[in-house]
C-alpha atoms as a PDB file:
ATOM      1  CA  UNK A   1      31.432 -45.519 -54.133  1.00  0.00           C
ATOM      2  CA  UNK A   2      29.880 -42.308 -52.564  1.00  0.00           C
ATOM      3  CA  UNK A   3      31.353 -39.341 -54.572  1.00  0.00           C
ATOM      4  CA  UNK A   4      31.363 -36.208 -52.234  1.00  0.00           C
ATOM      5  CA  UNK A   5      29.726 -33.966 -55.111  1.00  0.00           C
ATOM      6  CA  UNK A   6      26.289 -36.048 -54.776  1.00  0.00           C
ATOM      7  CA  UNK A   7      26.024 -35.748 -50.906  1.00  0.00           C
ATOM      8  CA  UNK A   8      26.891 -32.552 -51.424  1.00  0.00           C
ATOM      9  CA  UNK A   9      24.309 -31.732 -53.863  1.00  0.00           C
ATOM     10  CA  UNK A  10      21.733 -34.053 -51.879  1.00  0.00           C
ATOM     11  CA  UNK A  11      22.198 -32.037 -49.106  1.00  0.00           C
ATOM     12  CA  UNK A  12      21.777 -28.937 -50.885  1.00  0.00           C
ATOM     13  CA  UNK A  13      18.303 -30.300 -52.758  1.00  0.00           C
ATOM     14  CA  UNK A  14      17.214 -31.068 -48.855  1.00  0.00           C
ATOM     15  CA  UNK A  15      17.375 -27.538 -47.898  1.00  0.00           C
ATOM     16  CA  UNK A  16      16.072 -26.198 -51.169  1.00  0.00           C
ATOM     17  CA  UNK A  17      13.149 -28.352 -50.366  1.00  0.00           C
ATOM     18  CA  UNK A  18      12.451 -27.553 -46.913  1.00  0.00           C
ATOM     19  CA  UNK A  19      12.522 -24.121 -47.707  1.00  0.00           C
ATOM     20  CA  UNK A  20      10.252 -24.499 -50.294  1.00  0.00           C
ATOM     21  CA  UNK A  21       7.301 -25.790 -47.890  1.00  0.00           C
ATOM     22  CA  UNK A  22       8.197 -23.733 -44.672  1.00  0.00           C
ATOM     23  CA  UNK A  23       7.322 -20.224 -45.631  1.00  0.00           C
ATOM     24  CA  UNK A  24       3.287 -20.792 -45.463  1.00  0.00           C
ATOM     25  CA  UNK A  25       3.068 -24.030 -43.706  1.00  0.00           C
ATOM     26  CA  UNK A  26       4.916 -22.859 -40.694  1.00  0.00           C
ATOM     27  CA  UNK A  27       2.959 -22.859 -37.318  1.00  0.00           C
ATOM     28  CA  UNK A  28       4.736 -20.600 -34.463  1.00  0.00           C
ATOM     29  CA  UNK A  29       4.942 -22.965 -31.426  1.00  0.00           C
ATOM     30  CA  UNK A  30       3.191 -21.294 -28.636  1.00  0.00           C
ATOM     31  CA  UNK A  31       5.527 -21.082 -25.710  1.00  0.00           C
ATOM     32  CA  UNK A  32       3.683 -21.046 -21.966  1.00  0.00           C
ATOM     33  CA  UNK A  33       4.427 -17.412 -20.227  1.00  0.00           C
ATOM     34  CA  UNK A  34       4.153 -18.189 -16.548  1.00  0.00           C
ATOM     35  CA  UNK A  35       3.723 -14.410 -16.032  1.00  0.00           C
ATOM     36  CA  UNK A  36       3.869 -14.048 -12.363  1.00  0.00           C
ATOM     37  CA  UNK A  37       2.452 -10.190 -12.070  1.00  0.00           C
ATOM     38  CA  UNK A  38      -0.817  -8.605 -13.330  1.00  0.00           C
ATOM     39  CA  UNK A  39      -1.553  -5.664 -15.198  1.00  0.00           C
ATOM     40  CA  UNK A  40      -2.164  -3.864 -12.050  1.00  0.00           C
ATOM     41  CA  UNK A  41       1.044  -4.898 -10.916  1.00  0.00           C
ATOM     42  CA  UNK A  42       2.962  -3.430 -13.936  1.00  0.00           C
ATOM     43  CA  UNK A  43       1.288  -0.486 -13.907  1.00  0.00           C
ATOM     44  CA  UNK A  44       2.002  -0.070 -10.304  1.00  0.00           C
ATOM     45  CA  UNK A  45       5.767  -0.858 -10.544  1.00  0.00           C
ATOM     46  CA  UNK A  46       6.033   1.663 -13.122  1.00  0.00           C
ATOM     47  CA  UNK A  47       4.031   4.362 -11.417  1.00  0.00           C
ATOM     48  CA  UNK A  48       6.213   3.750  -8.334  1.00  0.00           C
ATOM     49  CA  UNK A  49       9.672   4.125 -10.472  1.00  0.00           C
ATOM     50  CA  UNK A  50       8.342   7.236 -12.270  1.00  0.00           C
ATOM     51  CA  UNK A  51       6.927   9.009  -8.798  1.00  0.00           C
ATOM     52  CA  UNK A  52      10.367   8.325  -7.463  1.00  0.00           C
ATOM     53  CA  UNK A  53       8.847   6.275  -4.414  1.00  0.00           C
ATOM     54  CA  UNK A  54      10.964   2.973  -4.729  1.00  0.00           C
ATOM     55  CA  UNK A  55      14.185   2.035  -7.002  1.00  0.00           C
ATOM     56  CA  UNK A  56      14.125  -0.280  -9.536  1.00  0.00           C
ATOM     57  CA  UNK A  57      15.030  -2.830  -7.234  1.00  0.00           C
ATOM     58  CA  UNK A  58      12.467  -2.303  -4.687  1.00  0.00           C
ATOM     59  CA  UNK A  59       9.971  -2.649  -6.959  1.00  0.00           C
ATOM     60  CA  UNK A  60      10.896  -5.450  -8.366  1.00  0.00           C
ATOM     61  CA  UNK A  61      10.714  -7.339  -5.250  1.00  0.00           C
ATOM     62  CA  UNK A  62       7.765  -5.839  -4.064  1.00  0.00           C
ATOM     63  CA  UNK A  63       5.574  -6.498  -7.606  1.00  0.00           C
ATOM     64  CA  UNK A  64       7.771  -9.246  -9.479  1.00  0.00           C
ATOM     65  CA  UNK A  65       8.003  -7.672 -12.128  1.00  0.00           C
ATOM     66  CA  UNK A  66      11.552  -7.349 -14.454  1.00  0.00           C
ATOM     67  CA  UNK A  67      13.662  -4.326 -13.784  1.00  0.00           C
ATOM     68  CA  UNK A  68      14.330  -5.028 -17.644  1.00  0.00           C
ATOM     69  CA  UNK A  69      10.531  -4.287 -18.181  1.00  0.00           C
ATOM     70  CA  UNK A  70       9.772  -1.864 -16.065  1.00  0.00           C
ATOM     71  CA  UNK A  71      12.752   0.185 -18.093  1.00  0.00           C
ATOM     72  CA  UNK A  72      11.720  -0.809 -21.149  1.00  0.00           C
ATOM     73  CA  UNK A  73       8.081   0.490 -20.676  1.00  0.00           C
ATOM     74  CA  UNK A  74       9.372   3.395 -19.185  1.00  0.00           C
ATOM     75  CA  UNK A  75      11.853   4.542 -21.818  1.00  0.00           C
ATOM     76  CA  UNK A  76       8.987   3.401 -24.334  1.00  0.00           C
ATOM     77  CA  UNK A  77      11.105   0.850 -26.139  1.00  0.00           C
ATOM     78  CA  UNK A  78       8.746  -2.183 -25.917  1.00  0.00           C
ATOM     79  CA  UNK A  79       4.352  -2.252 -25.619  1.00  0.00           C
ATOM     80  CA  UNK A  80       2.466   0.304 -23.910  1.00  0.00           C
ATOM     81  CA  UNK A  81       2.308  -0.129 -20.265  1.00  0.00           C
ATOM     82  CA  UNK A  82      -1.155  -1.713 -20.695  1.00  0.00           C
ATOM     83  CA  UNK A  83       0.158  -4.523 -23.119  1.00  0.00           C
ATOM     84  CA  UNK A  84       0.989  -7.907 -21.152  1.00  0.00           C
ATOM     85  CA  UNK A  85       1.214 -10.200 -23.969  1.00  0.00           C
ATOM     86  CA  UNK A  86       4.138 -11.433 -26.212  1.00  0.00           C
ATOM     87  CA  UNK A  87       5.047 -10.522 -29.982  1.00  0.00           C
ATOM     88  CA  UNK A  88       4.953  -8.154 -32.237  1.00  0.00           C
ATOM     89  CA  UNK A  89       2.601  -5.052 -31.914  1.00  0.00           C
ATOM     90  CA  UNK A  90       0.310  -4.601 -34.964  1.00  0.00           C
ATOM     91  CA  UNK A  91       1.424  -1.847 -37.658  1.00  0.00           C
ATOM     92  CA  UNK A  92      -1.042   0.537 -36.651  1.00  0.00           C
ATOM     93  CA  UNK A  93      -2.493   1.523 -33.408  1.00  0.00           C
ATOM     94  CA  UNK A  94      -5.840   0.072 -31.925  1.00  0.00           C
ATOM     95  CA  UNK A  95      -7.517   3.004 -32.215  1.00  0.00           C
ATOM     96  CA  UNK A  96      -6.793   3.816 -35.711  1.00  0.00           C
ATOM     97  CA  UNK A  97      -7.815  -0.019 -36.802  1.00  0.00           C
ATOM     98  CA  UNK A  98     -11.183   0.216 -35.328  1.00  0.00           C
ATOM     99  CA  UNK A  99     -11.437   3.491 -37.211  1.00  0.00           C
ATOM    100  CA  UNK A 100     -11.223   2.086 -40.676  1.00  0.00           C
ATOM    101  CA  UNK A 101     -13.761  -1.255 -39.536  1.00  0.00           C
ATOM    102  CA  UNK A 102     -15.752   1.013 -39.116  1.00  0.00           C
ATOM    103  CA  UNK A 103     -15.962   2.685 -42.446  1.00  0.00           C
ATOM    104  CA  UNK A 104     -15.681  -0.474 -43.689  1.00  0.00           C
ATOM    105  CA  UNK A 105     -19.089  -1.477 -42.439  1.00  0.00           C
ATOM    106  CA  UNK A 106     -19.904   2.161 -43.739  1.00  0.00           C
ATOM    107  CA  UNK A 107     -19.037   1.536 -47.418  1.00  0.00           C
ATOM    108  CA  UNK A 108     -20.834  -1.752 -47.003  1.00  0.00           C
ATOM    109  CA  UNK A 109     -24.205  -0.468 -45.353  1.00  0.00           C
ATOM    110  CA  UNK A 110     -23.853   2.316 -48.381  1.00  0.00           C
ATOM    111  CA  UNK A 111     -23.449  -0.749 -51.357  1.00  0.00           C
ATOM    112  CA  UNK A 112     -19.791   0.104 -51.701  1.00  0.00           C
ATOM    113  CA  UNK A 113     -17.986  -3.230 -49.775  1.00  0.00           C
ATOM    114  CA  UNK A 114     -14.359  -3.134 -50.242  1.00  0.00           C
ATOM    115  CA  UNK A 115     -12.091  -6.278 -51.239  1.00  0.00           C
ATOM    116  CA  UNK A 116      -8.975  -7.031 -49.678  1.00  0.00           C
ATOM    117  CA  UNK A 117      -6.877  -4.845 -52.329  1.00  0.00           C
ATOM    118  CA  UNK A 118      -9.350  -2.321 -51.403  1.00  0.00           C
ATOM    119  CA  UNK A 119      -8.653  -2.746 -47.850  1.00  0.00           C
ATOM    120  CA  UNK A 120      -5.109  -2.026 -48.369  1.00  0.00           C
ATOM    121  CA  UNK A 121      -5.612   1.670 -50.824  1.00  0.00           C
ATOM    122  CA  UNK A 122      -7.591   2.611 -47.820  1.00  0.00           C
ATOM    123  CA  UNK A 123      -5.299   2.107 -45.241  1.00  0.00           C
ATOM    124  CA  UNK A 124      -2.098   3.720 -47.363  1.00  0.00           C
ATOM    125  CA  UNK A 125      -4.785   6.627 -47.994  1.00  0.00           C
ATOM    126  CA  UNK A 126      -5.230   6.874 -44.413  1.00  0.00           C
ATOM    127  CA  UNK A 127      -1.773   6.613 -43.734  1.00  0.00           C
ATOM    128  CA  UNK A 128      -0.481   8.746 -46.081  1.00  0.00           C
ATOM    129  CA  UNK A 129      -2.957  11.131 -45.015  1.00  0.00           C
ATOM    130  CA  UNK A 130      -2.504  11.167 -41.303  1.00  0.00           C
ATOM    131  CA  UNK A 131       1.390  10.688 -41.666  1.00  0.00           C
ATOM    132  CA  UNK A 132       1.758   7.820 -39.969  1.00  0.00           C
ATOM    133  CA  UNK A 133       4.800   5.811 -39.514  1.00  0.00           C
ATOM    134  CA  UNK A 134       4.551   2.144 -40.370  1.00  0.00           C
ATOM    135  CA  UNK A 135       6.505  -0.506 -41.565  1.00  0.00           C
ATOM    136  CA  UNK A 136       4.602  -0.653 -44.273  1.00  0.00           C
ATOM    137  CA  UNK A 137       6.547  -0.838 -47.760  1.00  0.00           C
ATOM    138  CA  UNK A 138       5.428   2.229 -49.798  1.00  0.00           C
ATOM    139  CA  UNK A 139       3.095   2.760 -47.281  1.00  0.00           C
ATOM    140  CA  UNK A 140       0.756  -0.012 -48.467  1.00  0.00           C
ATOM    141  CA  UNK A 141       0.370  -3.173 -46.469  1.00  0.00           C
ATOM    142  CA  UNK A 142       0.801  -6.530 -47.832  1.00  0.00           C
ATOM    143  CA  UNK A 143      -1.128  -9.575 -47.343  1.00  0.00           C
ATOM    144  CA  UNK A 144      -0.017 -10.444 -44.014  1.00  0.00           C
ATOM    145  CA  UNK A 145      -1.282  -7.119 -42.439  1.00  0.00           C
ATOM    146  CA  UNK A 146      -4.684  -7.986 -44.011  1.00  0.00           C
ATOM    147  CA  UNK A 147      -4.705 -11.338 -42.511  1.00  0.00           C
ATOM    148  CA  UNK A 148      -3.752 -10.761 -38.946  1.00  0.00           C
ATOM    149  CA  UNK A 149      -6.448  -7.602 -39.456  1.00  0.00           C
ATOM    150  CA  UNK A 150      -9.411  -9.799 -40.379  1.00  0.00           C
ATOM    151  CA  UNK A 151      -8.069 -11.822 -37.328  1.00  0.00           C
ATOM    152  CA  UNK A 152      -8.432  -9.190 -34.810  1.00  0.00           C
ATOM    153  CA  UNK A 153     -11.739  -7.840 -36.178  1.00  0.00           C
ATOM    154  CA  UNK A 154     -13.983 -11.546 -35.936  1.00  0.00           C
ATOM    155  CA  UNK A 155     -17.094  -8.916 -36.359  1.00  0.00           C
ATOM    156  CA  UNK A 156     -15.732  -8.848 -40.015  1.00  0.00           C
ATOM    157  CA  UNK A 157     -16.076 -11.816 -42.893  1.00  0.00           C
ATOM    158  CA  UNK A 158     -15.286 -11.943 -46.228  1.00  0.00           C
ATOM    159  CA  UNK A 159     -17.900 -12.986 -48.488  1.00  0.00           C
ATOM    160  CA  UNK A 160     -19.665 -12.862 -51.737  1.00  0.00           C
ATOM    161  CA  UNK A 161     -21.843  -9.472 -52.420  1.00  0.00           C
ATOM    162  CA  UNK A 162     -25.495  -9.544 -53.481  1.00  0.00           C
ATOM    163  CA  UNK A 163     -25.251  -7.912 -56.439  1.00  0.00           C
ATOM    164  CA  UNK A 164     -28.288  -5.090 -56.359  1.00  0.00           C
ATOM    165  CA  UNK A 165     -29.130  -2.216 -58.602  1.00  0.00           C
ATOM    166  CA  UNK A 166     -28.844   1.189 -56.952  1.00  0.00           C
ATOM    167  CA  UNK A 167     -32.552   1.736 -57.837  1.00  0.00           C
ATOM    168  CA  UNK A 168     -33.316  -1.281 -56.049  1.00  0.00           C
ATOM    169  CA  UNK A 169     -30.944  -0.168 -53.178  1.00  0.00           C
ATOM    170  CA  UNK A 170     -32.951   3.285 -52.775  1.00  0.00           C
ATOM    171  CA  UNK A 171     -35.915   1.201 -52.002  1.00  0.00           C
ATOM    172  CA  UNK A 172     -34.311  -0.319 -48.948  1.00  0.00           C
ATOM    173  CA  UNK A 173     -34.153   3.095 -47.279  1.00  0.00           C
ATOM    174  CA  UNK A 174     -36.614   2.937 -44.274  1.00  0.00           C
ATOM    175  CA  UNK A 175     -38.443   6.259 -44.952  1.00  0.00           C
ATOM    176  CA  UNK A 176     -39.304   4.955 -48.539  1.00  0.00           C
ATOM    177  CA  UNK A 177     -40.386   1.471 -47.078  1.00  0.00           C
ATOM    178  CA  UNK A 178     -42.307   3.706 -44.468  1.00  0.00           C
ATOM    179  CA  UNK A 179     -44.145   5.655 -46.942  1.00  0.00           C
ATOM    180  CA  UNK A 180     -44.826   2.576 -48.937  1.00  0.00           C
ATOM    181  CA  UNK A 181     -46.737   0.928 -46.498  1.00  0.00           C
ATOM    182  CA  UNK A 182     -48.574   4.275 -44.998  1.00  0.00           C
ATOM    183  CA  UNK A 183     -49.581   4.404 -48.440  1.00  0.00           C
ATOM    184  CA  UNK A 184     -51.010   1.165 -48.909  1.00  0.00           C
ATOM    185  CA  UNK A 185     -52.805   1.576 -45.828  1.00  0.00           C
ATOM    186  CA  UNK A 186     -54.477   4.524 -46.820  1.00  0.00           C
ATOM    187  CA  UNK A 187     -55.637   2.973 -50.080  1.00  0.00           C
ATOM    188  CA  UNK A 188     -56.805  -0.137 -47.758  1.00  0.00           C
ATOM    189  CA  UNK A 189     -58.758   1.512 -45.748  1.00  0.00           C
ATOM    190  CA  UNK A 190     -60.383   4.007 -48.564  1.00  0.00           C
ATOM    191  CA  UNK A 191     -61.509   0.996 -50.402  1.00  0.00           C
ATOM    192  CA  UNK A 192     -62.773  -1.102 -47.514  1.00  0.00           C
ATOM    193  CA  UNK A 193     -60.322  -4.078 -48.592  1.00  0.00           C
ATOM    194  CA  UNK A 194     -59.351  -4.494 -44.748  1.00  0.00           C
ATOM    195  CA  UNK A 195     -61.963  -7.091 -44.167  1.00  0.00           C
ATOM    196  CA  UNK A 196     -61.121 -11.003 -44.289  1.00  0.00           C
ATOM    197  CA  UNK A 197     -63.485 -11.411 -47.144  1.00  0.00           C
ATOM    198  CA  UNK A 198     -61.942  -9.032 -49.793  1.00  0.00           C
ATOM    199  CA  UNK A 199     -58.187 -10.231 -49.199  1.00  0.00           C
ATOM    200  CA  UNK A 200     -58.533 -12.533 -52.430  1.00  0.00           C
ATOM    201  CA  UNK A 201     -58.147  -8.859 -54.398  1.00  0.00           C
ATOM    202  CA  UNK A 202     -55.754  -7.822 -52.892  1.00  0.00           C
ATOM    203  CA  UNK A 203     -52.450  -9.038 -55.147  1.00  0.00           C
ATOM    204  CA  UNK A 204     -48.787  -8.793 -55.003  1.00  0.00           C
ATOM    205  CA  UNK A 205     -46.843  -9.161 -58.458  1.00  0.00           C
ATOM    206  CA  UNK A 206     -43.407  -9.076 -58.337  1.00  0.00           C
ATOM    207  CA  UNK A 207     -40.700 -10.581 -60.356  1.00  0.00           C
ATOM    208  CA  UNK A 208     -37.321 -11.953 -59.675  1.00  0.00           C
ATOM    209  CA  UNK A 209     -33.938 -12.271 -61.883  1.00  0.00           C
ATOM    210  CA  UNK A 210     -31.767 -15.368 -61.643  1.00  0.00           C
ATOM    211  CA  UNK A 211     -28.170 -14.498 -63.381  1.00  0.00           C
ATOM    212  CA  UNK A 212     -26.555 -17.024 -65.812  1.00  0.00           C
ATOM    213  CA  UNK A 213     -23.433 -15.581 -64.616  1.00  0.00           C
ATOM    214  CA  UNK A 214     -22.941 -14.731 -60.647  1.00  0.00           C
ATOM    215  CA  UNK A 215     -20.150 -12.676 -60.094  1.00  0.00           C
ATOM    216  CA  UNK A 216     -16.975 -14.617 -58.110  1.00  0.00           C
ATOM    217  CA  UNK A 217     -15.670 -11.196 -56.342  1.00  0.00           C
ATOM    218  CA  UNK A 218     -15.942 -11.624 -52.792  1.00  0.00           C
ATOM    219  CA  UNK A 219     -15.278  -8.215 -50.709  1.00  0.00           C
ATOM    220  CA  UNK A 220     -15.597  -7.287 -46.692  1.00  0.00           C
ATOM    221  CA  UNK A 221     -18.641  -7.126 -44.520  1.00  0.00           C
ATOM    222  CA  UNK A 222     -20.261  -7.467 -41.254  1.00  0.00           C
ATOM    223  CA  UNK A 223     -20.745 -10.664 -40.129  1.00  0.00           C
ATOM    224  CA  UNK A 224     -24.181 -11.724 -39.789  1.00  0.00           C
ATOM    225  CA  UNK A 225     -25.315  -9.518 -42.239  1.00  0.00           C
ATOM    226  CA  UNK A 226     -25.791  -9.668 -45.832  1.00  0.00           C
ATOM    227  CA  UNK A 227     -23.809  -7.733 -48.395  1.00  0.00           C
ATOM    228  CA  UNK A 228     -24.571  -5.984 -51.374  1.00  0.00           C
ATOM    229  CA  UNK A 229     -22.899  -4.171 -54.303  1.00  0.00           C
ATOM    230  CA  UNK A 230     -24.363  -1.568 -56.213  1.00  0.00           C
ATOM    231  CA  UNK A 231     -24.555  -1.126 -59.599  1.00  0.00           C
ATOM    232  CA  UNK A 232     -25.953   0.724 -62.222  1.00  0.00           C
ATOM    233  CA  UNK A 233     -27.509  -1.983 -63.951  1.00  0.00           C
ATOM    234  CA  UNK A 234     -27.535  -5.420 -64.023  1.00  0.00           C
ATOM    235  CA  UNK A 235     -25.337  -6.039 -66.777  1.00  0.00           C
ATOM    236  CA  UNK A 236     -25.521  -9.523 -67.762  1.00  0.00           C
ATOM    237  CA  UNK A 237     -27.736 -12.108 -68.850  1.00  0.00           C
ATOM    238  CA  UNK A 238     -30.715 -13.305 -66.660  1.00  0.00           C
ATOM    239  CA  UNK A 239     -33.645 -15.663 -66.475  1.00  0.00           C
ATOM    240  CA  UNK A 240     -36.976 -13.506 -64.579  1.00  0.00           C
ATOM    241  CA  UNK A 241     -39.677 -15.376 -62.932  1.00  0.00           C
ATOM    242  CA  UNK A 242     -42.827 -13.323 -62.636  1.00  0.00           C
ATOM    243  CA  UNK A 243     -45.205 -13.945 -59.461  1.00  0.00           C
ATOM    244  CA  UNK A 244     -48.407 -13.257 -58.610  1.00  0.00           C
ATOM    245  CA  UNK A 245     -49.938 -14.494 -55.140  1.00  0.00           C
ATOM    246  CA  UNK A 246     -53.236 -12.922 -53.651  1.00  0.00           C
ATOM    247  CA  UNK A 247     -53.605 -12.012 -49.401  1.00  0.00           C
ATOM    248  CA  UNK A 248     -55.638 -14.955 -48.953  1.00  0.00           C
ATOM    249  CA  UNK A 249     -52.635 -17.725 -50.056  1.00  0.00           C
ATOM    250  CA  UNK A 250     -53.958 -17.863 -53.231  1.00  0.00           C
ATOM    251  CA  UNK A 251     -52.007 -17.426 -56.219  1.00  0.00           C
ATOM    252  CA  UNK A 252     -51.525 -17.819 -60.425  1.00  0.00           C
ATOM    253  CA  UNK A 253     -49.074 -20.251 -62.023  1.00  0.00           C
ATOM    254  CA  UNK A 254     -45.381 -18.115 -62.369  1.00  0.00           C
ATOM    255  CA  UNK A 255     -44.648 -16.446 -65.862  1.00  0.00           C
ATOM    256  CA  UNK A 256     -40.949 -17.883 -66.797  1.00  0.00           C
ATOM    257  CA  UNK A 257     -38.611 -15.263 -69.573  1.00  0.00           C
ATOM    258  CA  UNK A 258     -35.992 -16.727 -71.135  1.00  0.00           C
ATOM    259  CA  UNK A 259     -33.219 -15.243 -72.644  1.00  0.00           C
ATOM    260  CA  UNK A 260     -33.074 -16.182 -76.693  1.00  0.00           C
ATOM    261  CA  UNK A 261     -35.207 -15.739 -79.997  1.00  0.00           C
ATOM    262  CA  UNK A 262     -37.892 -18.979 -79.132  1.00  0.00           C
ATOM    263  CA  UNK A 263     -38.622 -20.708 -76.239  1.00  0.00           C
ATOM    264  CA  UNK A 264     -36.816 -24.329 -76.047  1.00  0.00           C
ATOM    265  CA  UNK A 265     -38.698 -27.611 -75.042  1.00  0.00           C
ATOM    266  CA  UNK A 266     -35.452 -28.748 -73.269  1.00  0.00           C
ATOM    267  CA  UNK A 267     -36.452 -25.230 -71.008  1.00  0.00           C
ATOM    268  CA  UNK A 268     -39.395 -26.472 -70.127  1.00  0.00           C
ATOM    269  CA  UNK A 269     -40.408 -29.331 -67.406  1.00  0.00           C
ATOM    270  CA  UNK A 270     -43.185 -31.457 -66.743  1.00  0.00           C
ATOM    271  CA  UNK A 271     -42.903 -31.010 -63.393  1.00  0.00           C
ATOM    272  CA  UNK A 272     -43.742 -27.682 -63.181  1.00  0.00           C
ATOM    273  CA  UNK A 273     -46.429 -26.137 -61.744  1.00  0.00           C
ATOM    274  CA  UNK A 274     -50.068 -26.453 -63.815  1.00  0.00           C
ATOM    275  CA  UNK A 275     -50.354 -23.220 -66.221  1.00  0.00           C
ATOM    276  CA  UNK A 276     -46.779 -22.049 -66.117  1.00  0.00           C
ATOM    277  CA  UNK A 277     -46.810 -19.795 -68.929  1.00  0.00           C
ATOM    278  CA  UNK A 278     -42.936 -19.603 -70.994  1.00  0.00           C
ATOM    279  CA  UNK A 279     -41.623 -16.478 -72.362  1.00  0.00           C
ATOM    280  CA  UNK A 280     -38.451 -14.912 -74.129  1.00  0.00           C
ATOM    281  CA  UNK A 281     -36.494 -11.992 -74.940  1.00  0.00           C
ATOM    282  CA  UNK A 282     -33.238 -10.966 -76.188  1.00  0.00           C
ATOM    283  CA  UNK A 283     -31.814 -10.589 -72.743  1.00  0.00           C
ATOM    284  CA  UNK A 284     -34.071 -12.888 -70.245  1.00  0.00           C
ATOM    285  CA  UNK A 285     -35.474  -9.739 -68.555  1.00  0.00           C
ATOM    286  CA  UNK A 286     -38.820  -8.579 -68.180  1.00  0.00           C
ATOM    287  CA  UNK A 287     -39.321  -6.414 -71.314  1.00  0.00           C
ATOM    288  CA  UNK A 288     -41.756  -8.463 -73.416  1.00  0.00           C
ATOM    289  CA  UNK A 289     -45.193  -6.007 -73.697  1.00  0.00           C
ATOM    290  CA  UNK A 290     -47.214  -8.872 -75.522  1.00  0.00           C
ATOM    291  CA  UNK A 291     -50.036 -11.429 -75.520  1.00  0.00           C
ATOM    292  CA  UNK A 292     -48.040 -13.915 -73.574  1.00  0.00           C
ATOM    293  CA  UNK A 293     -48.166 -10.992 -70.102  1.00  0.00           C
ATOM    294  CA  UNK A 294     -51.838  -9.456 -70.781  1.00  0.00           C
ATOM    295  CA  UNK A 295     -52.573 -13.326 -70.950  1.00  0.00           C
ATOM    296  CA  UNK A 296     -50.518 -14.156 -67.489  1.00  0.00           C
ATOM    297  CA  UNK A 297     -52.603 -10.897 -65.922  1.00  0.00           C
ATOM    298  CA  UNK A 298     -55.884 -12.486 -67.342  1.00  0.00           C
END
């Protein structure tokens, strides 16, 4: 016997259900827009209508396009005269959108990338600041905005930041890299080391830092090019590798710094290269004045 309490409740647990999985899963069905006038046309029809030289009408017949339309981008109700396709118009204006990509790539050329909560302070800044009208709810837009934004700006990714020291990022700026290498070629060429024979003393030590602990923030950038936050320090544990390779190929077995009080066998390999020397300190980095680096720079 069906009791009419469980279909109704049946039904009700259908629609509570459907609901449930429609809000994000929902694809808009693209509908095909036989559009039978240009932009040209439009433009036209509503230059015609505003100079007075044909009626609504007229100009319908003569460009095909809607007396409804022409009306509407006269009056300013609908998209800009310019605007042939369907839906909504984006909160903010085209103009003002390319505006803040670029100071996004600004703040990311400077070290100073900006998140997707980021994103949005900037924009209510901007709006607040410029008194813009937007449907915005206090003026701050929500996640939506941010995703149709990233959509219309494909120049734009979202991606994981190096993370760089700000001394570090100083030494990217060209005029230092300039002045570097003037500099070395000055010294070069004072000590005669510019012939084939001498490049086995010429030497480039350098070391690198491998974090236990990568940071998981991702934040906004240009695509194609890499990202980098700056901070003041590195802030968390590390493992350094210290290098050594001559001009001529040549070069000594690395110098490996672990973080802890003794290095551990399990640390070591085998398969490593010939002469690796092992090291420690109380943070991994390369602060260990001692026998083990005067005998690496033997």
């Amino acid at each position: 016997m069906n009791c009419p309490r469980v279909k109704i409740f049946e039904r009700e647990n259908k629609h509570i259900k459907n609901r449930t999985t429609m809000v994000r899963n929902y694809k808009k069905q693209k509908r095909s827009v036989n559009t039978r006038y240009t932009e040209a046309d439009l433009v036209n029809a509503v230059n015609d209508v505003l100079n007075k030289n044909k009626s609504y009408r007229e100009t319908e017949e003569a460009y095909n396009v809607p007396i409804a339309l022409i009306y509407h981008r006269i009056k300013g109700r609908k998209n800009p005269v310019t605007i042939l396709s369907t839906g909504r118009r984006p909160a903010l204006p085209a103009d003002v959108e390319e505006t803040i990509a670029n100071c996004l790539i600004a703040r990311a050329t400077m070290g100073w990338p900006s998140d997707e909560k980021g994103l949005c302070n900037l924009v209510s800044e901007y709006v607040i600041t410029k008194n813009l009208k937007t449907p915005f709810k206090n003026n701050i837009p929500g996640h939506d905005w941010y995703l149709g934004f990233m959509k219309r700006h494909p120049n734009l990714s979202f991606k994981k930041p190096e993370h760089l020291q700000k001394n570090r990022k100083d030494a990217r700026d060209p005029f230092v890299v300039y002045d570097f290498y003037k500099k070395f070629q000055d010294l070069i060429t004072e000590k005669s080391l510019d012939c084939p024979n001498k490049s086995c003393f010429i030497f480039n030590v350098d070391e690198s830092g491998f974090s236990s602990d990568p940071s998981s923030v991702r934040a906004i950038g240009e695509k194609g090019k890499t990202l980098s936050s700056v901070s003041g320090g590195s802030g968390r544990e590390s493992t350094t590798v210290l290098a050594c390779i001559a001009a001529d190929g040549s070069y000594l077995p690395p110098f490996i710094v672990f973080k802890g009080s003794a290095v551990q066998a399990r640390w070591t390999s085998e398969q490593a290269i010939g002469g690796t020397l092992y090291g420690e300190s109380k943070n991994g980095w390369m602060d260990i004045i001692g026998s083990k680096l005067r005998l690496f720079l033997r």
